[in-house]
C-alpha atoms as a PDB file:
ATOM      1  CA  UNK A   1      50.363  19.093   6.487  1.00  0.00           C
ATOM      2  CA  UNK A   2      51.363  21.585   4.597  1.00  0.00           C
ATOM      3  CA  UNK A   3      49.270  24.971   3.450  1.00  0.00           C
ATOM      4  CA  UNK A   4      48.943  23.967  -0.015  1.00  0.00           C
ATOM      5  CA  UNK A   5      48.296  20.318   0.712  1.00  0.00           C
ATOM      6  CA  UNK A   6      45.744  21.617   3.261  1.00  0.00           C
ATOM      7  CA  UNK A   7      43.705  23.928   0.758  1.00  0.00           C
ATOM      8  CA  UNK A   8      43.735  20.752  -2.054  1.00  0.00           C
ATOM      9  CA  UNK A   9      41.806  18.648   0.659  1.00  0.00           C
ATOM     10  CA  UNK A  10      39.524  21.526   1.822  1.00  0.00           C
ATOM     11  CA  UNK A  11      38.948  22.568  -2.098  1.00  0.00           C
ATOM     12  CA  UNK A  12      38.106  18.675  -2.253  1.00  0.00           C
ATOM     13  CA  UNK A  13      35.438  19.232   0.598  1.00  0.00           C
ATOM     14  CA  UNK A  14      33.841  21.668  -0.802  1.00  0.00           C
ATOM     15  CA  UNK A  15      33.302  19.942  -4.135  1.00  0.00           C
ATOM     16  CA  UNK A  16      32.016  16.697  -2.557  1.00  0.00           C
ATOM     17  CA  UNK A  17      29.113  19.208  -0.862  1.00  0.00           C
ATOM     18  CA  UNK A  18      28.414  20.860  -3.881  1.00  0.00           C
ATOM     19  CA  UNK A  19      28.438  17.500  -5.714  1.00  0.00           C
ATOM     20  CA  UNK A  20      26.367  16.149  -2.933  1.00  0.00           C
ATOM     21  CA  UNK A  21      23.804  18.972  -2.884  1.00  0.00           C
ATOM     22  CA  UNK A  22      23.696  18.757  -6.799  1.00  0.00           C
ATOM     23  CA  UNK A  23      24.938  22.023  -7.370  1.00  0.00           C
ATOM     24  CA  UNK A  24      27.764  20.505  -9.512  1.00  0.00           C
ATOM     25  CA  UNK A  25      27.833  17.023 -11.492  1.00  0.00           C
ATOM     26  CA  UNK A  26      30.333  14.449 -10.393  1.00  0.00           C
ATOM     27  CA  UNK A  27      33.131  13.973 -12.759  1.00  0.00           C
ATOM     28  CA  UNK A  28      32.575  10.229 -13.558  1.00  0.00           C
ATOM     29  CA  UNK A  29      29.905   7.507 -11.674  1.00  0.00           C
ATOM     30  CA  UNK A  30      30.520   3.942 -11.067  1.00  0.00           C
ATOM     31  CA  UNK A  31      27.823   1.592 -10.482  1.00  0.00           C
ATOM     32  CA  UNK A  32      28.431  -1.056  -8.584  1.00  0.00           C
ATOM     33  CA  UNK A  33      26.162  -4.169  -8.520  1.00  0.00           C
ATOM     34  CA  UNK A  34      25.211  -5.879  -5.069  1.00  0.00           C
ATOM     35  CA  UNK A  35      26.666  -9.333  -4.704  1.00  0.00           C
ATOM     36  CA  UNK A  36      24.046 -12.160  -4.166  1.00  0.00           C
ATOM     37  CA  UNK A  37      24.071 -11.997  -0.484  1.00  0.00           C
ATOM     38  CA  UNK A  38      23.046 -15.402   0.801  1.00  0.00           C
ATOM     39  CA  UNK A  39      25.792 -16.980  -1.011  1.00  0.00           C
ATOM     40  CA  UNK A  40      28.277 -14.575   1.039  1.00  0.00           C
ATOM     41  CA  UNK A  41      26.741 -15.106   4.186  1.00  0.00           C
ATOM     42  CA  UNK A  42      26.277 -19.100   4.172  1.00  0.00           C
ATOM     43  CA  UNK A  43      30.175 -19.271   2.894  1.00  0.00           C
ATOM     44  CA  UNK A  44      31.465 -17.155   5.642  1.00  0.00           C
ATOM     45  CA  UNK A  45      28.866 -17.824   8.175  1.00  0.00           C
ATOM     46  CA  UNK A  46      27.589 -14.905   8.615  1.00  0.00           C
ATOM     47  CA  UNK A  47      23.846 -13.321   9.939  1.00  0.00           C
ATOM     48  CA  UNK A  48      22.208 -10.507   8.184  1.00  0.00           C
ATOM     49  CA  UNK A  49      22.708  -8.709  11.545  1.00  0.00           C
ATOM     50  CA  UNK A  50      26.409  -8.815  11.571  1.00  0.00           C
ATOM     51  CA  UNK A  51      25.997  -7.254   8.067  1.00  0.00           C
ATOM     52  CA  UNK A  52      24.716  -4.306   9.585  1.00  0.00           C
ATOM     53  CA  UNK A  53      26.477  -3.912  12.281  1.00  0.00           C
ATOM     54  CA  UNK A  54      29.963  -3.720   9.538  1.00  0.00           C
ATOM     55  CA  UNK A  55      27.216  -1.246   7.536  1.00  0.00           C
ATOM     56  CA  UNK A  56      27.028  -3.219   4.783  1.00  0.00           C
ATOM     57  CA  UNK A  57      24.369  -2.461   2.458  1.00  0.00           C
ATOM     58  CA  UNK A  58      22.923  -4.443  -0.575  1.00  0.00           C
ATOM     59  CA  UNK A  59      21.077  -1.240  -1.626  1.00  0.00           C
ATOM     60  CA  UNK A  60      24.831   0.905  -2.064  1.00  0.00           C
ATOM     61  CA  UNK A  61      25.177   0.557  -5.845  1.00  0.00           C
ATOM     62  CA  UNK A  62      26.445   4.055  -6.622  1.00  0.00           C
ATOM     63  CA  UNK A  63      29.350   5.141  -5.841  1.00  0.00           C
ATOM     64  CA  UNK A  64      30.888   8.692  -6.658  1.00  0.00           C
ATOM     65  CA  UNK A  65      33.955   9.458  -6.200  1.00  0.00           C
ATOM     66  CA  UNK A  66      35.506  13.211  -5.854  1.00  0.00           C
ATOM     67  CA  UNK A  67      37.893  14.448  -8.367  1.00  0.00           C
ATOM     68  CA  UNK A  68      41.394  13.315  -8.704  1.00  0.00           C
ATOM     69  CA  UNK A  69      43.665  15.709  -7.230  1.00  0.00           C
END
């Protein structure tokens, strides 16, 4: 990686912590609503526990991406 390709990524960084801490706003927001679980689980057989063990969450409905570089 180059220098300048380098410093676009770490200039990245640094937004998403100031965007996390809520020093800055996020450029845009998507919200995302949950699928109806059980429905997802009974068609590919699978427990609530092997939903957390891939980290899937039914609470994650925003999503904020960085800006596009």
């Amino acid at each position: 990686m180059n220098d300048k390709d380098f410093s676009e990524v770490l200039a990245c960084f640094k937004e998403a912590g100031q965007i996390k801490t809520g020093s800055k706003e996020p450029g845009r927001v998507s919200k995302i609503d949950p699928p109806a679980i059980k429905p997802v689980h009974t068609k590919h057989s699978c427990a609530q526990g092997h939903a957390k063990t891939i980290s899937a969450k039914a609470s994650s409905k925003k999503f904020t991406p960085h800006k596009n570089v």
